[in-house]
N, C-alpha and C. Protein backbone atom coordinates (compact mmCIF):
# COMPACT_ATOMS: atom_id res chain seq x y z
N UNK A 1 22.42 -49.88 -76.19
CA UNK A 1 21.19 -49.43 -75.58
C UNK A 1 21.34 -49.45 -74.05
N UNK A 2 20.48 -48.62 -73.52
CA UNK A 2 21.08 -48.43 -71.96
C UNK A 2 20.35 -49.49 -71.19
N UNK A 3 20.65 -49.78 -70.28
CA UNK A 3 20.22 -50.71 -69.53
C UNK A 3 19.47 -49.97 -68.15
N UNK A 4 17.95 -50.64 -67.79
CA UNK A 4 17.29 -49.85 -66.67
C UNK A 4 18.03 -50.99 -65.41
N UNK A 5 17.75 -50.10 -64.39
CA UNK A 5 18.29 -50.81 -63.40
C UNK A 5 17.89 -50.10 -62.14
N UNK A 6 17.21 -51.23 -61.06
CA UNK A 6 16.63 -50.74 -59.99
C UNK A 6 17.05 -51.48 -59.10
N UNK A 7 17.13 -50.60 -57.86
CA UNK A 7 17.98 -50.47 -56.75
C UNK A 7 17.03 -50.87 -55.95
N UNK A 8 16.71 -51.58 -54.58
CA UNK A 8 15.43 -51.72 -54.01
C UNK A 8 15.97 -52.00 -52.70
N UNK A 9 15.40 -51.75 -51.82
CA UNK A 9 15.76 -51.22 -50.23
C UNK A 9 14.45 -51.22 -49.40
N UNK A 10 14.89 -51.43 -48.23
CA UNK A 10 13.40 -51.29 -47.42
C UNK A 10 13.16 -49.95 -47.47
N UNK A 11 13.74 -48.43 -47.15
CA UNK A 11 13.35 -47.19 -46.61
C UNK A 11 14.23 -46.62 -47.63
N UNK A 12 15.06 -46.99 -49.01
CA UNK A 12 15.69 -46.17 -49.61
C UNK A 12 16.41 -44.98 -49.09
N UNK A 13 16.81 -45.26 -48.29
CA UNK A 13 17.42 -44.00 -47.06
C UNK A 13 19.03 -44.07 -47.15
N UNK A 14 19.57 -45.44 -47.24
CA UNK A 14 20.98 -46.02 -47.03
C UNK A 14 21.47 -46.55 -48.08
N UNK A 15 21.48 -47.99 -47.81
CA UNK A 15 22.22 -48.63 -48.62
C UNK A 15 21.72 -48.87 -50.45
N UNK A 16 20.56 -48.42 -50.47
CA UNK A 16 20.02 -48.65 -52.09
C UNK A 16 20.39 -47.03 -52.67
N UNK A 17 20.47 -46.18 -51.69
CA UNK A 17 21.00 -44.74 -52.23
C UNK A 17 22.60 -44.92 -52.41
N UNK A 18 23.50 -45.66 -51.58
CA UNK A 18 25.00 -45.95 -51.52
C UNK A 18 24.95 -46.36 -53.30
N UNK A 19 24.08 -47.51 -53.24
CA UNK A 19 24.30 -48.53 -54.37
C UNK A 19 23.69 -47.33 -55.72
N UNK A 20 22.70 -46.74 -55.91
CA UNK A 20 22.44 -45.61 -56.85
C UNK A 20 23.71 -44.87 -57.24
N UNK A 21 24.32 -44.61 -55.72
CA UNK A 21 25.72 -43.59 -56.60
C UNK A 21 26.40 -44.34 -57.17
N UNK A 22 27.16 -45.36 -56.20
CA UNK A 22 28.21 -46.10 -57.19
C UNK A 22 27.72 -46.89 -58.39
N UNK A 23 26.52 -46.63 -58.62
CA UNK A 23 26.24 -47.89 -60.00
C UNK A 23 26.03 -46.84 -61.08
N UNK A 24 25.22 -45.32 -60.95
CA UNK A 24 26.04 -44.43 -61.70
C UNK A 24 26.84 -44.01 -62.20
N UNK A 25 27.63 -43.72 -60.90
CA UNK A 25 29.01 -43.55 -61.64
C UNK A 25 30.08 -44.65 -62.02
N UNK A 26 29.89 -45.50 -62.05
CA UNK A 26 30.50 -46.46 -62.78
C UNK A 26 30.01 -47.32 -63.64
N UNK A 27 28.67 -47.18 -64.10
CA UNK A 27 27.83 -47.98 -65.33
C UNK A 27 28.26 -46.07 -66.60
N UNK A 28 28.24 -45.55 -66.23
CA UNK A 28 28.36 -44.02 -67.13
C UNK A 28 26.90 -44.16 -67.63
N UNK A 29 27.26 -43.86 -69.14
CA UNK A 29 25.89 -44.28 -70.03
C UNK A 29 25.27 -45.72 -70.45
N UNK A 30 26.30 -46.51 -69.48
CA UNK A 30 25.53 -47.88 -69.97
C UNK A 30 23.62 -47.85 -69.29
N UNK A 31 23.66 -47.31 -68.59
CA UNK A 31 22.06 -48.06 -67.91
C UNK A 31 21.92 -46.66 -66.76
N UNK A 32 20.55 -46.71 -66.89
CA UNK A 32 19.74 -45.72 -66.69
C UNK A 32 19.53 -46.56 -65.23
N UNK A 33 19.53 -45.41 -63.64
CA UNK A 33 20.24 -45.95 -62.36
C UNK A 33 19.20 -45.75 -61.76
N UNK A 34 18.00 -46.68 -60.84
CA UNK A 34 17.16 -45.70 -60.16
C UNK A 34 17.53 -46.36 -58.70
N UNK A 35 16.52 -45.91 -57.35
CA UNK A 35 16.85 -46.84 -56.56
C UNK A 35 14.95 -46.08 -55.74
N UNK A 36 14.77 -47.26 -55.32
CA UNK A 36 13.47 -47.23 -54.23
C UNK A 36 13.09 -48.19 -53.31
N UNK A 37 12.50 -48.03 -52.15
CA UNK A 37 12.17 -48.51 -51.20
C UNK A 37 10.88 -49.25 -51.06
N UNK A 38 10.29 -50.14 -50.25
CA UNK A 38 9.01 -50.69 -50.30
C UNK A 38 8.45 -49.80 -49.68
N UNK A 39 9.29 -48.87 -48.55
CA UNK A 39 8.68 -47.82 -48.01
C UNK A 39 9.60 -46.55 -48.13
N UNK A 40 9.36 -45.54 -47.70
CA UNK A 40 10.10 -44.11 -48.00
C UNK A 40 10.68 -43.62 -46.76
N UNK A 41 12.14 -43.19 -46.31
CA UNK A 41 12.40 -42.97 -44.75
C UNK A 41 13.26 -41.79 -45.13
N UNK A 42 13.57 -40.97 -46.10
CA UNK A 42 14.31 -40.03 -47.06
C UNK A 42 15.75 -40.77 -46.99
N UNK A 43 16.51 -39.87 -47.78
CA UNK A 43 17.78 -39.74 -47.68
C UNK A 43 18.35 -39.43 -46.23
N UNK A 44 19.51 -40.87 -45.78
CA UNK A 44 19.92 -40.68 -44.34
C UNK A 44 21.38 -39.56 -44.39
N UNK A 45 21.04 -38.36 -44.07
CA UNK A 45 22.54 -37.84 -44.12
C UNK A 45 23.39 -38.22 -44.09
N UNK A 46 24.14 -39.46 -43.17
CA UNK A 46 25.04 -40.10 -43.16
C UNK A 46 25.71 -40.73 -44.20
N UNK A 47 24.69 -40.87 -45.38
CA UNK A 47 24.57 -41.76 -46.46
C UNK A 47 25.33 -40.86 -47.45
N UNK A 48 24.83 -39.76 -47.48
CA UNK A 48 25.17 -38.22 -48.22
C UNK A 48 26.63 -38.15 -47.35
N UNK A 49 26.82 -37.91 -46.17
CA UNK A 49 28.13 -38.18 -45.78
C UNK A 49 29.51 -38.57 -46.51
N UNK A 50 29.09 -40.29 -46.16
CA UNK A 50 29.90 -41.47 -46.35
C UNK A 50 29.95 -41.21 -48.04
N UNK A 51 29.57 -40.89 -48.79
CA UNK A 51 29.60 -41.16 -50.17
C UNK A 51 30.15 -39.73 -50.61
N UNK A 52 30.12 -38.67 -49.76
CA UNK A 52 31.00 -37.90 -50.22
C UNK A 52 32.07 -37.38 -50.08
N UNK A 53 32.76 -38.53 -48.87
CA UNK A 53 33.98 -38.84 -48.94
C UNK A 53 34.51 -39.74 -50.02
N UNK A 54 33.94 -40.63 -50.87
CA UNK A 54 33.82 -41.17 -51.70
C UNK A 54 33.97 -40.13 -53.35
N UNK A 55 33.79 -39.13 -53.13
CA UNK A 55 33.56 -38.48 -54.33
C UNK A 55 32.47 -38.53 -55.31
N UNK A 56 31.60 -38.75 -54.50
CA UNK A 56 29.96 -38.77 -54.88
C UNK A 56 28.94 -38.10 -54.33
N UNK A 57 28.38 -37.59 -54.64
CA UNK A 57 27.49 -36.48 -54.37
C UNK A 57 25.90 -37.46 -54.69
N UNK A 58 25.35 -37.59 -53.58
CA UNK A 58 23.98 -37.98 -53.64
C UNK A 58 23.47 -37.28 -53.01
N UNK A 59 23.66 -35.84 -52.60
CA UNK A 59 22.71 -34.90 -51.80
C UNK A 59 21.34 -35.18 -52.29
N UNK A 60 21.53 -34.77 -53.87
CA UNK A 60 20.00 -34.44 -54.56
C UNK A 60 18.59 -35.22 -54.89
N UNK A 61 19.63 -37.24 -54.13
CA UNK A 61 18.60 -37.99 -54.27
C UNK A 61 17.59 -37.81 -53.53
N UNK A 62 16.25 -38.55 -53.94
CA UNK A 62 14.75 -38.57 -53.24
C UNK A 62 14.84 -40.23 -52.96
N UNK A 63 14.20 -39.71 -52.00
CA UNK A 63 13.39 -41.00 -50.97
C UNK A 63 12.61 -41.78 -51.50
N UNK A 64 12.37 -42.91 -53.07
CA UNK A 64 11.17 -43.05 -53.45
C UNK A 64 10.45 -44.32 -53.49
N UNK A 65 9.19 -44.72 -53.59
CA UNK A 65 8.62 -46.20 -53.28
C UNK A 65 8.44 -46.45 -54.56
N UNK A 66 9.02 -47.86 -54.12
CA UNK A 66 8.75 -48.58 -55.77
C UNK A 66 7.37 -48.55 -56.81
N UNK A 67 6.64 -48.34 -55.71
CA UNK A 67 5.02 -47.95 -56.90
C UNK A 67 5.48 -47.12 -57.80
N UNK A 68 6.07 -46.19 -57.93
CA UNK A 68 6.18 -45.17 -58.77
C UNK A 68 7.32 -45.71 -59.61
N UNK A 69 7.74 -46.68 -59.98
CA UNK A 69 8.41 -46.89 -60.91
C UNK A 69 7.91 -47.87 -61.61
N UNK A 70 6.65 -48.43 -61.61
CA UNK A 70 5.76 -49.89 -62.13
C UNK A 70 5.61 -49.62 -63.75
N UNK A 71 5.85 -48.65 -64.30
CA UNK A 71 5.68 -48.71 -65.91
C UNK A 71 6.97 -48.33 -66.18
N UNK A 72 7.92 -48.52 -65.30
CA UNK A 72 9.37 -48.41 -65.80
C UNK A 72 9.86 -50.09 -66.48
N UNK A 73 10.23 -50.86 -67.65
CA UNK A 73 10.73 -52.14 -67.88
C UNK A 73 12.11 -51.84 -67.33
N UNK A 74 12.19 -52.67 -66.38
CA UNK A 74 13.79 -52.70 -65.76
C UNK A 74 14.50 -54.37 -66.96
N UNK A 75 15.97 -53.95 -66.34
CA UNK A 75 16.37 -55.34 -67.23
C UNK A 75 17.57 -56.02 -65.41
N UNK A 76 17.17 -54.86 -64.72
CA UNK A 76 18.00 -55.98 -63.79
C UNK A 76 17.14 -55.03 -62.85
N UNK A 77 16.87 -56.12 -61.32
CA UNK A 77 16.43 -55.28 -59.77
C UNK A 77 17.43 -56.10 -59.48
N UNK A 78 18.24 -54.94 -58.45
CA UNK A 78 19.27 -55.71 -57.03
C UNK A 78 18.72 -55.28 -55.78
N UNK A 79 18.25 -56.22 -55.25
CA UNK A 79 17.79 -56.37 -53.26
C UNK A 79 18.95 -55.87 -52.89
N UNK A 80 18.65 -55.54 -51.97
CA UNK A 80 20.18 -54.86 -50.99
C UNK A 80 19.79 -55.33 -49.46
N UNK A 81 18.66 -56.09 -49.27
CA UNK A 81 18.12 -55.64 -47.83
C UNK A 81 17.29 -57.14 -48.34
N UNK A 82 17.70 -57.88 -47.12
CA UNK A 82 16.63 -59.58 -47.27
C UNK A 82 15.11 -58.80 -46.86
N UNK A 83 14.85 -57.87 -46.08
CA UNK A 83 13.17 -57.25 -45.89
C UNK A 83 12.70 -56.92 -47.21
N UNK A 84 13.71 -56.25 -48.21
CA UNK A 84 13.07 -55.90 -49.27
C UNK A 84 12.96 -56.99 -50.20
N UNK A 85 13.49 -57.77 -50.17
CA UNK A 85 13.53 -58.87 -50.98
C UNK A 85 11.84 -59.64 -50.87
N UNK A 86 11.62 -59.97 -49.21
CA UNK A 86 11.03 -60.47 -48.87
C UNK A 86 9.82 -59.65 -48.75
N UNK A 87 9.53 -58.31 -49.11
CA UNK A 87 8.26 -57.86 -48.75
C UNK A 87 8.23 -56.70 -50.57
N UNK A 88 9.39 -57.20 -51.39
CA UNK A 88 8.69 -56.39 -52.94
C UNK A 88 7.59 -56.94 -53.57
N UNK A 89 6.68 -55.69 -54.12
CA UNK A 89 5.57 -56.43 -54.36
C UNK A 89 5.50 -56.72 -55.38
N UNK A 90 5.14 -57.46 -56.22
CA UNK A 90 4.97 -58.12 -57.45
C UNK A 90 4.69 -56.43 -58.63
N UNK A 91 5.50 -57.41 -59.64
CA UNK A 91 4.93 -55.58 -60.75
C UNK A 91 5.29 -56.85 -61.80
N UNK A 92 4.70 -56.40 -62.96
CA UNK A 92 5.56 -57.08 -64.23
C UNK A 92 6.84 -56.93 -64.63
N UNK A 93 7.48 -57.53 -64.91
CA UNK A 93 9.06 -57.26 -65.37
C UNK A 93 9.78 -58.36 -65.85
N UNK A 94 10.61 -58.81 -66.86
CA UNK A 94 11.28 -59.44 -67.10
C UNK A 94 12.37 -59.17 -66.67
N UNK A 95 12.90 -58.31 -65.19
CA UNK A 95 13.92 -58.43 -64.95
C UNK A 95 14.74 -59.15 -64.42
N UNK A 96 16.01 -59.25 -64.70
CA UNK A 96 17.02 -60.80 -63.86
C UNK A 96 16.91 -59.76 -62.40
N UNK A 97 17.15 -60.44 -61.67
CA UNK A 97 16.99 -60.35 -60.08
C UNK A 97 18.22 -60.50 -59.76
N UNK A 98 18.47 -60.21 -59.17
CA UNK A 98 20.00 -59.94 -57.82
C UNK A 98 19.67 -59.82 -56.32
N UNK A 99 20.36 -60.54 -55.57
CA UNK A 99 20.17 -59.72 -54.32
C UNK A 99 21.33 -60.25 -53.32
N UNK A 100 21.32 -59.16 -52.48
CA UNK A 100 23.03 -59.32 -51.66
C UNK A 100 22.53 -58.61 -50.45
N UNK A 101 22.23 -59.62 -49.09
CA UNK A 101 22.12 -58.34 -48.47
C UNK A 101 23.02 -58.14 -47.23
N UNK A 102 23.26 -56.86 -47.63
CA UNK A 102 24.18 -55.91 -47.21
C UNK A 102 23.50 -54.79 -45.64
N UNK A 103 24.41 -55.15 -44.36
CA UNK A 103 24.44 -54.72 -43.40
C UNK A 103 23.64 -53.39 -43.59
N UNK A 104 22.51 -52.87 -42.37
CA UNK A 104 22.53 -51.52 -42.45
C UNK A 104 22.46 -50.84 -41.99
N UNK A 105 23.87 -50.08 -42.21
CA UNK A 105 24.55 -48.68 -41.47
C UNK A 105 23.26 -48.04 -40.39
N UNK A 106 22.22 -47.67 -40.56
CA UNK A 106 21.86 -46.77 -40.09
C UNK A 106 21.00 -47.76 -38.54
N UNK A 107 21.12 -48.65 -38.14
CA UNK A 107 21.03 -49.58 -37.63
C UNK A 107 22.64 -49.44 -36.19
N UNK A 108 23.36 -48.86 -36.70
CA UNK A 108 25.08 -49.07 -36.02
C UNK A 108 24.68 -48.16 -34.45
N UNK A 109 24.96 -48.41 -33.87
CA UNK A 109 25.15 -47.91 -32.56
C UNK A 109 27.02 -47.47 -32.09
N UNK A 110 26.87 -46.49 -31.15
CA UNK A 110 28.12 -46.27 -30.39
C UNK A 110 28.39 -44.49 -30.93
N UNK A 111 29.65 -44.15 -30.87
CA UNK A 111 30.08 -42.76 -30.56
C UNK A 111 29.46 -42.57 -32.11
N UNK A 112 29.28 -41.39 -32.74
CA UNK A 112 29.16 -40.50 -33.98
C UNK A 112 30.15 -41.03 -34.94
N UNK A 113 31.86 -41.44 -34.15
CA UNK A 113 32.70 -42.11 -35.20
C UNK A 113 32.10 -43.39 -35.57
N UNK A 114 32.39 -44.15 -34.77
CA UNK A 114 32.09 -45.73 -34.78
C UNK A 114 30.84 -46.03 -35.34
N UNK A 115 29.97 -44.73 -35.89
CA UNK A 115 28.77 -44.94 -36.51
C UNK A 115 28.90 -44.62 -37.65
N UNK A 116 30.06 -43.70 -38.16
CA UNK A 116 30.43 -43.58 -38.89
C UNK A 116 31.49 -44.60 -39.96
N UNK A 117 32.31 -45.15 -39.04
CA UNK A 117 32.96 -45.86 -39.52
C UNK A 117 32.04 -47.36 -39.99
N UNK A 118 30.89 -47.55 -39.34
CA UNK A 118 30.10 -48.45 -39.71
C UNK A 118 29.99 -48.14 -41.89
N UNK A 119 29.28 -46.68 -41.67
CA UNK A 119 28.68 -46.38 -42.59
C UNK A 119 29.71 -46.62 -43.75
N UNK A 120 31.13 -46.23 -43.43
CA UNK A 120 31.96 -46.77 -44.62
C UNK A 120 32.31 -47.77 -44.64
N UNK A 121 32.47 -49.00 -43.68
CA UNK A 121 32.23 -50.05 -44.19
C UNK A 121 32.04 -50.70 -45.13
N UNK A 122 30.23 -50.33 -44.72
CA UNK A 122 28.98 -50.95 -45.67
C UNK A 122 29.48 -49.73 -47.13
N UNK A 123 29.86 -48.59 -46.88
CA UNK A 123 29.66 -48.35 -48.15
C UNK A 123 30.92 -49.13 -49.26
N UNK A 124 31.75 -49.91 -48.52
CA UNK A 124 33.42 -50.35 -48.82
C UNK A 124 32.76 -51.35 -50.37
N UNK A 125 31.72 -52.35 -48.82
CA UNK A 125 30.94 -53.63 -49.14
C UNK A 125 30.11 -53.02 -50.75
N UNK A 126 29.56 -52.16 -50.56
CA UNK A 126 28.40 -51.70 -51.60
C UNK A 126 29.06 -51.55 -52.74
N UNK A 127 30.55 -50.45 -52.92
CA UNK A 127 31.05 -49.83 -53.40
C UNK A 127 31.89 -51.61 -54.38
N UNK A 128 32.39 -52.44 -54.03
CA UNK A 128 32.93 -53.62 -54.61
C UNK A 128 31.94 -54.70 -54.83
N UNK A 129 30.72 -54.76 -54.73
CA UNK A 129 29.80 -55.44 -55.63
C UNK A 129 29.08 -54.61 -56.64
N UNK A 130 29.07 -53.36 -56.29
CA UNK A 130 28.82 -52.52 -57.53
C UNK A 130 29.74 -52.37 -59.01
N UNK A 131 30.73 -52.54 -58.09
CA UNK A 131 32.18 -52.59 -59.16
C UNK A 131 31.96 -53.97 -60.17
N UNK A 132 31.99 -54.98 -59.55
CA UNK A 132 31.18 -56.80 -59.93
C UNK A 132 30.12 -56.67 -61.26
N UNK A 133 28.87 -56.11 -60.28
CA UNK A 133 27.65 -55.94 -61.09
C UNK A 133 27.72 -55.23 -62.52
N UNK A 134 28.64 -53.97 -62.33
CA UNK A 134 29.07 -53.08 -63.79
C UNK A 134 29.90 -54.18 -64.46
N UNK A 135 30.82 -54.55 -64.44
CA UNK A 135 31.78 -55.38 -64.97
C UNK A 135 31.25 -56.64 -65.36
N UNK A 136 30.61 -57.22 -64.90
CA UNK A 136 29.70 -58.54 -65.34
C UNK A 136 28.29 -58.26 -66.28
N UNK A 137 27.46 -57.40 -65.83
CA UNK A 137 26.42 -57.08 -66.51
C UNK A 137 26.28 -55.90 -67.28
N UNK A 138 27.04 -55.26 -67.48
CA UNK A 138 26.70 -53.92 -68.45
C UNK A 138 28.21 -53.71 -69.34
């Protein structure tokens, strides 16, 4: 049976969209992948970037706030962001909780590279606890 699984981020813009691709494509059909924000800031191009050097395509994700997923039963939420951790609002769920938080890229200052190279970084970081999370829990 598939497993729900939500991604949670302050602005769902970065790093909970990083963590959506790679937990897709490497959960397959184990668990159904969402990811949302306490607030909405869209998809950061950079994000779409960095991940498709990666061989992932998240063009087509949306920007979305966790209200809209409250009659979804998750069986796992992973924080990505101590703000989101610290400001999700209560919903019902028996889900196990996770949280790791992970630098964010869109935050990086200096030339277009060095902002770039931030962004793969964090996506290095995202990309090997995602790897963890599939392998341990699904």
């Amino acid at each position: 049976m598939k497993k729900n699984v939500l991604v949670l981020c302050t602005g769902n813009s970065c790093r909970s969209q990083i963590a959506e691709g790679f937990l897709k494509k490497l959960a397959g059909d184990k668990a159904q992948v969402y990811s949302a924000g306490v607030e909405t800031h869209g998809v950061n191009p950079k994000a779409i970037k960095t991940m498709r050097e990666a061989d992932i395509d998240i063009s087509g994700h949306t920007s979305n706030h966790i209200d809209e997923y409250q009659d979804i039963n998750f069986d796992f939420v992973i924080t990505v962001c101590d703000n989101a951790k610290e400001r999700c609002p209560y919903f019902p769920t028996k889900a196990v909780k996770f949280h790791h938080n992970f630098p964010d890229p869109a935050k990086a200052t200096g030339t277009e590279e060095e902002v770039m190279e931030e962004f793969r970084r964090v996506r290095e970081m995202i990309r090997e606890y995602s790897t963890e999370f599939v392998s341990n829990n699904l």
